[in-house]
PDB file of N, CA and C in Angstrom:
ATOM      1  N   UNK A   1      28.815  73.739 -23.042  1.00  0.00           N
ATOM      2  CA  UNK A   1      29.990  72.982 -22.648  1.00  0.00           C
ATOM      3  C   UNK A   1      29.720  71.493 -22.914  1.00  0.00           C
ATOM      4  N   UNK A   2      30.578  70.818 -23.805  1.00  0.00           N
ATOM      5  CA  UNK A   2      30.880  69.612 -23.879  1.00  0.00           C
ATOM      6  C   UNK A   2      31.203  68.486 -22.813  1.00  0.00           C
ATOM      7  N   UNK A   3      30.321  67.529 -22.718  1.00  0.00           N
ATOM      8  CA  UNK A   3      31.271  66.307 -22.067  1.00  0.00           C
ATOM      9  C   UNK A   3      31.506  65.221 -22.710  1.00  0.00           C
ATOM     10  N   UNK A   4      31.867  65.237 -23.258  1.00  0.00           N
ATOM     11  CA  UNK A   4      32.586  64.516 -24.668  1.00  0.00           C
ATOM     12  C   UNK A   4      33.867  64.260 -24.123  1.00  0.00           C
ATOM     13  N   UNK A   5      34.317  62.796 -23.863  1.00  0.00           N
ATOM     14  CA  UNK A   5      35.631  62.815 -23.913  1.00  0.00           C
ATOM     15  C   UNK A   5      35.933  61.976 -25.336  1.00  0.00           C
ATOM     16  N   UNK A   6      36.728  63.669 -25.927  1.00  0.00           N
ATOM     17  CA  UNK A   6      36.812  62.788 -27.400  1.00  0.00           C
ATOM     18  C   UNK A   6      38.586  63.937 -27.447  1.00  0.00           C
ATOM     19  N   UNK A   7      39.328  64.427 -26.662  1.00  0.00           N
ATOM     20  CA  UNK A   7      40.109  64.829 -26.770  1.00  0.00           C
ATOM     21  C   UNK A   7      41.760  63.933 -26.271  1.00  0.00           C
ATOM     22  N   UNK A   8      42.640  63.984 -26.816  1.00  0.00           N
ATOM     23  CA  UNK A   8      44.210  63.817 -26.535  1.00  0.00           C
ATOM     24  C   UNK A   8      45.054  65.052 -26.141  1.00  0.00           C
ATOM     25  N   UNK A   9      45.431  64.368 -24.720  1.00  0.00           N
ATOM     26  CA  UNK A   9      46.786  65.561 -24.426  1.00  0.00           C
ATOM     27  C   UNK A   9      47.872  64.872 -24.995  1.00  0.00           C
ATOM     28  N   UNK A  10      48.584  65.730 -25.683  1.00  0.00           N
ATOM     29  CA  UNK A  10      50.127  64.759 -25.619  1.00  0.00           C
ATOM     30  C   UNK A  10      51.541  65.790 -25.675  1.00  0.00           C
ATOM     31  N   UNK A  11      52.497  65.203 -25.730  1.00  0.00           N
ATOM     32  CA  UNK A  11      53.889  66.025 -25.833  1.00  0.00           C
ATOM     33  C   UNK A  11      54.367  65.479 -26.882  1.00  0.00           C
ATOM     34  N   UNK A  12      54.874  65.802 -27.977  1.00  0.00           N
ATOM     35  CA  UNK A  12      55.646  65.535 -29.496  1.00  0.00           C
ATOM     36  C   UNK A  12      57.065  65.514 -28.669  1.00  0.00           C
ATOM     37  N   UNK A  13      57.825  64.967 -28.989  1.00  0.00           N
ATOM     38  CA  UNK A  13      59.318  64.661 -28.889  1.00  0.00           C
ATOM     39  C   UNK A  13      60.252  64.373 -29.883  1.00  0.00           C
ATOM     40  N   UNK A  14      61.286  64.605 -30.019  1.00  0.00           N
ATOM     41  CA  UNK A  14      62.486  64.076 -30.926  1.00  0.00           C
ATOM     42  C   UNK A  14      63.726  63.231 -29.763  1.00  0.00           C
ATOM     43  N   UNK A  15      63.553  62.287 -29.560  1.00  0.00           N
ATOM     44  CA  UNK A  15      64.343  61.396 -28.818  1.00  0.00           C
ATOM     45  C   UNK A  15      63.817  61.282 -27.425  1.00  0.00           C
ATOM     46  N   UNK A  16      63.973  61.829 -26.040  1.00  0.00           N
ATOM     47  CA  UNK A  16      63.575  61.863 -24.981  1.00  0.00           C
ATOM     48  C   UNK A  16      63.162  63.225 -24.580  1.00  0.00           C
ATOM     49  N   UNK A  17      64.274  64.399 -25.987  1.00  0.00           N
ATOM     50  CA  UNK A  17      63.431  65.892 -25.532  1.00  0.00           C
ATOM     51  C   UNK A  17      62.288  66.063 -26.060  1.00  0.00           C
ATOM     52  N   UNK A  18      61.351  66.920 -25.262  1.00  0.00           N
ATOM     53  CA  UNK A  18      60.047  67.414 -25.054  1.00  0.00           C
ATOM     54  C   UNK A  18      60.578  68.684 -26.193  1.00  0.00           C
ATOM     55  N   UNK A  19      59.761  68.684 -27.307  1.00  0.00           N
ATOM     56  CA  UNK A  19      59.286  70.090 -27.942  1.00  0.00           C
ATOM     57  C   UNK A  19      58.609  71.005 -28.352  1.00  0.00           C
ATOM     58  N   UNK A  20      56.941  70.120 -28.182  1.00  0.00           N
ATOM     59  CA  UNK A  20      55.758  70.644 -28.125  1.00  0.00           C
ATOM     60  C   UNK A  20      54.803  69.747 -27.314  1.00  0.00           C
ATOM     61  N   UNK A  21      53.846  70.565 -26.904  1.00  0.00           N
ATOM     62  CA  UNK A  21      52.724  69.633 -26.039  1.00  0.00           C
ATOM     63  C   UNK A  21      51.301  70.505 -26.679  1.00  0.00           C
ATOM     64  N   UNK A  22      50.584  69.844 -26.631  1.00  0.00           N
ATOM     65  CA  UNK A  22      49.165  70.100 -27.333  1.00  0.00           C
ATOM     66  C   UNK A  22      48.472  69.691 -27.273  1.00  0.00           C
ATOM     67  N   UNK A  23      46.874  69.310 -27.936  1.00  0.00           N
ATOM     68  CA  UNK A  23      45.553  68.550 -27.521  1.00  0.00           C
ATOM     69  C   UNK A  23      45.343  68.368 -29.644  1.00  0.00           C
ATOM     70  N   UNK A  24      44.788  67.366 -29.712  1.00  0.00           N
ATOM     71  CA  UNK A  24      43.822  66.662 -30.692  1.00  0.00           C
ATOM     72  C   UNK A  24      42.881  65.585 -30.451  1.00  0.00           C
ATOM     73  N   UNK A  25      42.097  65.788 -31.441  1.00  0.00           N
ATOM     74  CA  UNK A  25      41.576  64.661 -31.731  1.00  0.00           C
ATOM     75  C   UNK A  25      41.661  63.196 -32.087  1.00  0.00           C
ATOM     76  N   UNK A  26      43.151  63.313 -32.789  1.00  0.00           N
ATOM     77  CA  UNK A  26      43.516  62.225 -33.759  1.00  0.00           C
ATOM     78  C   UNK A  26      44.824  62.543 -33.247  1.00  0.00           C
ATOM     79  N   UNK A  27      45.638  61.461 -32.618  1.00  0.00           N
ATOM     80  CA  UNK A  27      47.164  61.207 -32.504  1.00  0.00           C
ATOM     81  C   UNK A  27      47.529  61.113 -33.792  1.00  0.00           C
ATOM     82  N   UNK A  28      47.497  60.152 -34.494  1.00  0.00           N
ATOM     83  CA  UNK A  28      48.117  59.623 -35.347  1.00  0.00           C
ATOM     84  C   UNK A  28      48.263  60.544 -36.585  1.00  0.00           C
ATOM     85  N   UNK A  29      46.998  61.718 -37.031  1.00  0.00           N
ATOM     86  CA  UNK A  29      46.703  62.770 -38.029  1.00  0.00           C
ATOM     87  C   UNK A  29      47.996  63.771 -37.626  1.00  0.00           C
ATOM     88  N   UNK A  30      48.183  64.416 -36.134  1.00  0.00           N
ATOM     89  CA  UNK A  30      48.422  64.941 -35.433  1.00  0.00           C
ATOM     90  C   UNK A  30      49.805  64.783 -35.628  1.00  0.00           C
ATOM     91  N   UNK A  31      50.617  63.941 -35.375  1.00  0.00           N
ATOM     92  CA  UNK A  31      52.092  63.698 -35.456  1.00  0.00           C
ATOM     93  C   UNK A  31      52.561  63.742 -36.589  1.00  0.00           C
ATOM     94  N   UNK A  32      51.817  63.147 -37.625  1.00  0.00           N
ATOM     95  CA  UNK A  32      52.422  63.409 -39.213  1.00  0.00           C
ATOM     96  C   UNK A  32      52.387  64.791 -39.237  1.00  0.00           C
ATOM     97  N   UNK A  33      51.545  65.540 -39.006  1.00  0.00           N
ATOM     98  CA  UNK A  33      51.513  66.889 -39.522  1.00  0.00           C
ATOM     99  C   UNK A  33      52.445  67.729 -38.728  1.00  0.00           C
ATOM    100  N   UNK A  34      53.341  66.946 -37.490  1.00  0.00           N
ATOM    101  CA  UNK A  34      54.447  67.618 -37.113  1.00  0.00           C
ATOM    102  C   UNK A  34      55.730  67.154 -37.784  1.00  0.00           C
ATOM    103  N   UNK A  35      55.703  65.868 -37.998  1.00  0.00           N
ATOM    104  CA  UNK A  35      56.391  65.432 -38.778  1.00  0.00           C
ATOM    105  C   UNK A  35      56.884  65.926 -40.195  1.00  0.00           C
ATOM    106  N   UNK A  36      56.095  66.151 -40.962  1.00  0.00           N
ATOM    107  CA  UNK A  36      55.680  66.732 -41.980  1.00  0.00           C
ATOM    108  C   UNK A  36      56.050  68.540 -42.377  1.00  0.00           C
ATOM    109  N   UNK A  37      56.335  68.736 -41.019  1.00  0.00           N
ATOM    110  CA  UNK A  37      56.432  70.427 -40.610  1.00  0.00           C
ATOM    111  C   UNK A  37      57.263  71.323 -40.924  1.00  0.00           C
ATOM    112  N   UNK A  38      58.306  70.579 -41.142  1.00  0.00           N
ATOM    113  CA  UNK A  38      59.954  70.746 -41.252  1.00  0.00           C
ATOM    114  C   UNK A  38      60.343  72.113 -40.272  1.00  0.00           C
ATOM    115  N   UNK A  39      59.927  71.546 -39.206  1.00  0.00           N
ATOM    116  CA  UNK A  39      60.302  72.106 -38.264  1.00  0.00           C
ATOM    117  C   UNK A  39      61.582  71.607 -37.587  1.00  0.00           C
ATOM    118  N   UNK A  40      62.382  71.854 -36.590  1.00  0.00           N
ATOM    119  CA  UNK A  40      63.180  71.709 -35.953  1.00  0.00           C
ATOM    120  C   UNK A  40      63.236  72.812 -34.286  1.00  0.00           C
ATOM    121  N   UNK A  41      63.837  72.271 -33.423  1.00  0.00           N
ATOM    122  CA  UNK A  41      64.281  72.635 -32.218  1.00  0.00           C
ATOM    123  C   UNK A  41      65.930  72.403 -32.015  1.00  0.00           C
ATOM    124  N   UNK A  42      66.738  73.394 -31.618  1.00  0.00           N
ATOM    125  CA  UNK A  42      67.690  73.852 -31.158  1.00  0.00           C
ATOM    126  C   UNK A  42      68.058  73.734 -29.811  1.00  0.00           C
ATOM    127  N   UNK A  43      69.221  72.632 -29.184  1.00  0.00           N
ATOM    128  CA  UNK A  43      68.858  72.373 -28.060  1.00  0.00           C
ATOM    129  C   UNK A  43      70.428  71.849 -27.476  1.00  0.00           C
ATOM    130  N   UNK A  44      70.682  72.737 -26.470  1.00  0.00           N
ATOM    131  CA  UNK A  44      72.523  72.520 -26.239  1.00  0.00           C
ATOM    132  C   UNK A  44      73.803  72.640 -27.813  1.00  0.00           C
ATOM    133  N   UNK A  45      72.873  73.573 -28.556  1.00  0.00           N
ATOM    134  CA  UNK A  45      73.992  73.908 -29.934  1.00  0.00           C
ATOM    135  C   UNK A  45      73.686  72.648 -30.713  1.00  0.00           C
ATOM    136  N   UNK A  46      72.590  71.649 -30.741  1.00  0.00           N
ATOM    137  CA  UNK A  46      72.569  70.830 -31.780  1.00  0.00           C
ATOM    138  C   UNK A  46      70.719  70.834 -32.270  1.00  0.00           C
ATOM    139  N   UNK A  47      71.108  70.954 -33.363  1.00  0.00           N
ATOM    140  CA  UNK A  47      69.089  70.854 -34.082  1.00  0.00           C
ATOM    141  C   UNK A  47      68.649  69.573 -33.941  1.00  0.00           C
ATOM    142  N   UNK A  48      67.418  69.517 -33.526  1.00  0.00           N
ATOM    143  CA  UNK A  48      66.385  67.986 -33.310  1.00  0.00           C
ATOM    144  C   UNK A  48      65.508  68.635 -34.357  1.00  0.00           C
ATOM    145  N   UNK A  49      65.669  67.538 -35.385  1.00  0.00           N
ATOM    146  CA  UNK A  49      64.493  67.910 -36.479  1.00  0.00           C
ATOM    147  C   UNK A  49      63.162  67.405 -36.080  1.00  0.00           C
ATOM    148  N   UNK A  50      62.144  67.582 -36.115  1.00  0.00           N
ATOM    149  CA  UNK A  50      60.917  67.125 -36.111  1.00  0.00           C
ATOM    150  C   UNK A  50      60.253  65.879 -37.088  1.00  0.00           C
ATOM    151  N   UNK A  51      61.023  65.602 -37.912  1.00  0.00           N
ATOM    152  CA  UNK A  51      60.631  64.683 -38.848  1.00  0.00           C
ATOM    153  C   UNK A  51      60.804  63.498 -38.219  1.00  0.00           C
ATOM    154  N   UNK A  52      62.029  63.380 -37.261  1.00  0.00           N
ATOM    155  CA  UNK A  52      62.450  61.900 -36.193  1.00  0.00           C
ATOM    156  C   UNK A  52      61.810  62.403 -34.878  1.00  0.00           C
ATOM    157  N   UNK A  53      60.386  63.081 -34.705  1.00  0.00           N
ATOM    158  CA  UNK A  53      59.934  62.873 -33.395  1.00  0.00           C
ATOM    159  C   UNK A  53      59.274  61.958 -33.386  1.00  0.00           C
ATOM    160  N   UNK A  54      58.113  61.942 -32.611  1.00  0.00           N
ATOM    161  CA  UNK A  54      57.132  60.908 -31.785  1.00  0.00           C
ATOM    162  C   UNK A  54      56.428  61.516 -30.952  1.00  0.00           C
ATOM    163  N   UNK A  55      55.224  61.430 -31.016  1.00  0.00           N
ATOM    164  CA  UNK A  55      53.916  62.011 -30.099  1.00  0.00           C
ATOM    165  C   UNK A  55      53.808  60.657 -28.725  1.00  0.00           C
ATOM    166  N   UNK A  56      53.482  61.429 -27.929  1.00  0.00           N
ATOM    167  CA  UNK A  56      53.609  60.173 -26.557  1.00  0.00           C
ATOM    168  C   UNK A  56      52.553  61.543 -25.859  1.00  0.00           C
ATOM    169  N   UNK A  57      51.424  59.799 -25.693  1.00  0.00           N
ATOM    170  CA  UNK A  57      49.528  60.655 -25.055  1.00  0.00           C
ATOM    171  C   UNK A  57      50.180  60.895 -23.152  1.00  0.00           C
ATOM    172  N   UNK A  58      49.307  61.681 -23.180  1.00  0.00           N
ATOM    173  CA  UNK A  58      49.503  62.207 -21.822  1.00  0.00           C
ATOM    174  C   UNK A  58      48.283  61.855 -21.172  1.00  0.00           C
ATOM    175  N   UNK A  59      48.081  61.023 -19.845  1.00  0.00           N
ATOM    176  CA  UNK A  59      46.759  60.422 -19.374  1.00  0.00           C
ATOM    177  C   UNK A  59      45.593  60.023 -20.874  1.00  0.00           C
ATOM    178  N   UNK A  60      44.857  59.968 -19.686  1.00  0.00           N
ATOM    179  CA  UNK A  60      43.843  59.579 -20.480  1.00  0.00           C
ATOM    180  C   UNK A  60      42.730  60.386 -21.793  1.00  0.00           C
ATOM    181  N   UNK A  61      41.866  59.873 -22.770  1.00  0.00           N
ATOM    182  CA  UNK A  61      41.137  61.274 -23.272  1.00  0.00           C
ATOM    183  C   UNK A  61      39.864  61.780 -22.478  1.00  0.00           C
ATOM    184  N   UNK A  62      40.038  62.956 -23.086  1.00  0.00           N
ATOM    185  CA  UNK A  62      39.288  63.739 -22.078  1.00  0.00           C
ATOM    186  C   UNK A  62      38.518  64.722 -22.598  1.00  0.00           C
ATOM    187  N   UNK A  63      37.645  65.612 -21.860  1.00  0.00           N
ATOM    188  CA  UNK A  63      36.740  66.766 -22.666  1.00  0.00           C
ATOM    189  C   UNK A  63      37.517  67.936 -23.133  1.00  0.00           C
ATOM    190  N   UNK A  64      37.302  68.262 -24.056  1.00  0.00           N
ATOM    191  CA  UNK A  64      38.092  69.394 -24.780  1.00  0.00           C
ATOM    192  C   UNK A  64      38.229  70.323 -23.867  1.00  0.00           C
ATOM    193  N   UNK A  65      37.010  71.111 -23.179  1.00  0.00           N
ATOM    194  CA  UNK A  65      37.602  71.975 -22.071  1.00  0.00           C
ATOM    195  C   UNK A  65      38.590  71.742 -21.112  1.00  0.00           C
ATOM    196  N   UNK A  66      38.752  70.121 -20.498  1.00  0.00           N
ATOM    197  CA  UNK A  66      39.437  69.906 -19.518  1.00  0.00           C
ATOM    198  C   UNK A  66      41.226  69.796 -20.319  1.00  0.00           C
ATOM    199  N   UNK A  67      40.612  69.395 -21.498  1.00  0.00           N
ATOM    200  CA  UNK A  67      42.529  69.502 -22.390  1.00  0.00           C
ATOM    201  C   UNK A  67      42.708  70.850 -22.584  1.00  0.00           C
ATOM    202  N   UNK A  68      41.978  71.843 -22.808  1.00  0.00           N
ATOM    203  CA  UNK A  68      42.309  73.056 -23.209  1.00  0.00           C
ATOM    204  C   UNK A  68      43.049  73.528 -21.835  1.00  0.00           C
ATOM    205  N   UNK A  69      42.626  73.193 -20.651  1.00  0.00           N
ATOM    206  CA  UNK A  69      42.943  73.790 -19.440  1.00  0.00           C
ATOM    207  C   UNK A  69      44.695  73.166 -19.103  1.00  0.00           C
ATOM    208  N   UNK A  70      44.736  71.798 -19.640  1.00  0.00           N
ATOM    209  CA  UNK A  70      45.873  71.277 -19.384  1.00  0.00           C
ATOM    210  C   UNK A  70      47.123  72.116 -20.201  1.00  0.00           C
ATOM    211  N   UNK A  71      46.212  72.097 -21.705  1.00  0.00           N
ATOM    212  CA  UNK A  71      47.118  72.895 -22.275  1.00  0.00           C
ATOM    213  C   UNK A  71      47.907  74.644 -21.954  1.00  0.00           C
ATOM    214  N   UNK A  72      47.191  75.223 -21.214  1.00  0.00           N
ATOM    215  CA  UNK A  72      46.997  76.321 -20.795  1.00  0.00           C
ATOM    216  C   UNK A  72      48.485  76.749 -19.422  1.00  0.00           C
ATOM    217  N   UNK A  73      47.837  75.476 -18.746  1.00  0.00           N
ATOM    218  CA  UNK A  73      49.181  74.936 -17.739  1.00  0.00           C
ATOM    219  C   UNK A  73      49.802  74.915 -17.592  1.00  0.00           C
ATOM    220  N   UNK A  74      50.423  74.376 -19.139  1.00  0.00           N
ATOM    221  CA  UNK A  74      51.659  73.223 -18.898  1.00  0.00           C
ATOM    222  C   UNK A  74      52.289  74.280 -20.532  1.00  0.00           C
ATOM    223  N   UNK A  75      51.662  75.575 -20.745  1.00  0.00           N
ATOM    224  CA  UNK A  75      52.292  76.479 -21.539  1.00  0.00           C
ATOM    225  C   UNK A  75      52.550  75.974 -23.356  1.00  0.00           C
ATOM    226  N   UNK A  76      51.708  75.132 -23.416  1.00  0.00           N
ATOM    227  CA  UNK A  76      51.519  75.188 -24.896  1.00  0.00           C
ATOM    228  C   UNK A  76      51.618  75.912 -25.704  1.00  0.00           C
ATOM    229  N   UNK A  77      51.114  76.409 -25.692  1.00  0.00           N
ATOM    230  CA  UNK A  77      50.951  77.988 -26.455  1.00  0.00           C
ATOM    231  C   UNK A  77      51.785  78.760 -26.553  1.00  0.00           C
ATOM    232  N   UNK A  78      52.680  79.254 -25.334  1.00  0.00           N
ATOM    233  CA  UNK A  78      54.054  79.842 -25.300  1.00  0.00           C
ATOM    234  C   UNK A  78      54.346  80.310 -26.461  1.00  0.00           C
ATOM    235  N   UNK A  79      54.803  79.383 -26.919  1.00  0.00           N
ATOM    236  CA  UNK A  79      55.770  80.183 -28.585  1.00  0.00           C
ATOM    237  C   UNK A  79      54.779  80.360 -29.646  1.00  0.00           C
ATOM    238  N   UNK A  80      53.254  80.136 -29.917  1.00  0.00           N
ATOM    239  CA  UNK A  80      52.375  80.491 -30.650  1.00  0.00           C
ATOM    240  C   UNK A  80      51.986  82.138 -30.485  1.00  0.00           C
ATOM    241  N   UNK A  81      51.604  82.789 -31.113  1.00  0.00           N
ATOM    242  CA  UNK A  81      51.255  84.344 -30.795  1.00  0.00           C
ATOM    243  C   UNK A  81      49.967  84.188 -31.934  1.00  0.00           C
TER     244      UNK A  81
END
């Protein structure tokens, strides 16, 4: 087990809605590659593309185990299988 705080929690957004939350290393690597995704979210009958989101850090960084646990939480994973 690591104590390394070399991890980021954060939540990706497209305006003020929340559409993913996750852990990295690198914010900045991290958001392009959602950006980049051509993904979108569906939300009251209108699409939020992912290309106009924004990553926004959640506390502070921290040890990968302790982000993995946040992530775990707060249902990250959810729509991943």
């Amino acid at each position: 087990m690591s104590s390394n705080r070399d991890t980021y929690k954060y939540w990706f957004k497209v305006g003020n809605l929340k559409v993913h939350c996750g852990i990295t290393y690198d914010l900045q690597q991290r958001e392009n590659q959602h950006k980049n995704s051509g993904r979108y979210t569906t939300h009251n009958g209108n699409r939020h593309y992912w290309n106009n989101g924004h990553i926004v850090q959640e506390g502070n960084i921290t040890t990968r185990e302790a982000a993995m646990e946040w992530e775990r939480q707060n249902g990250c994973n959810a729509n991943w299988n």
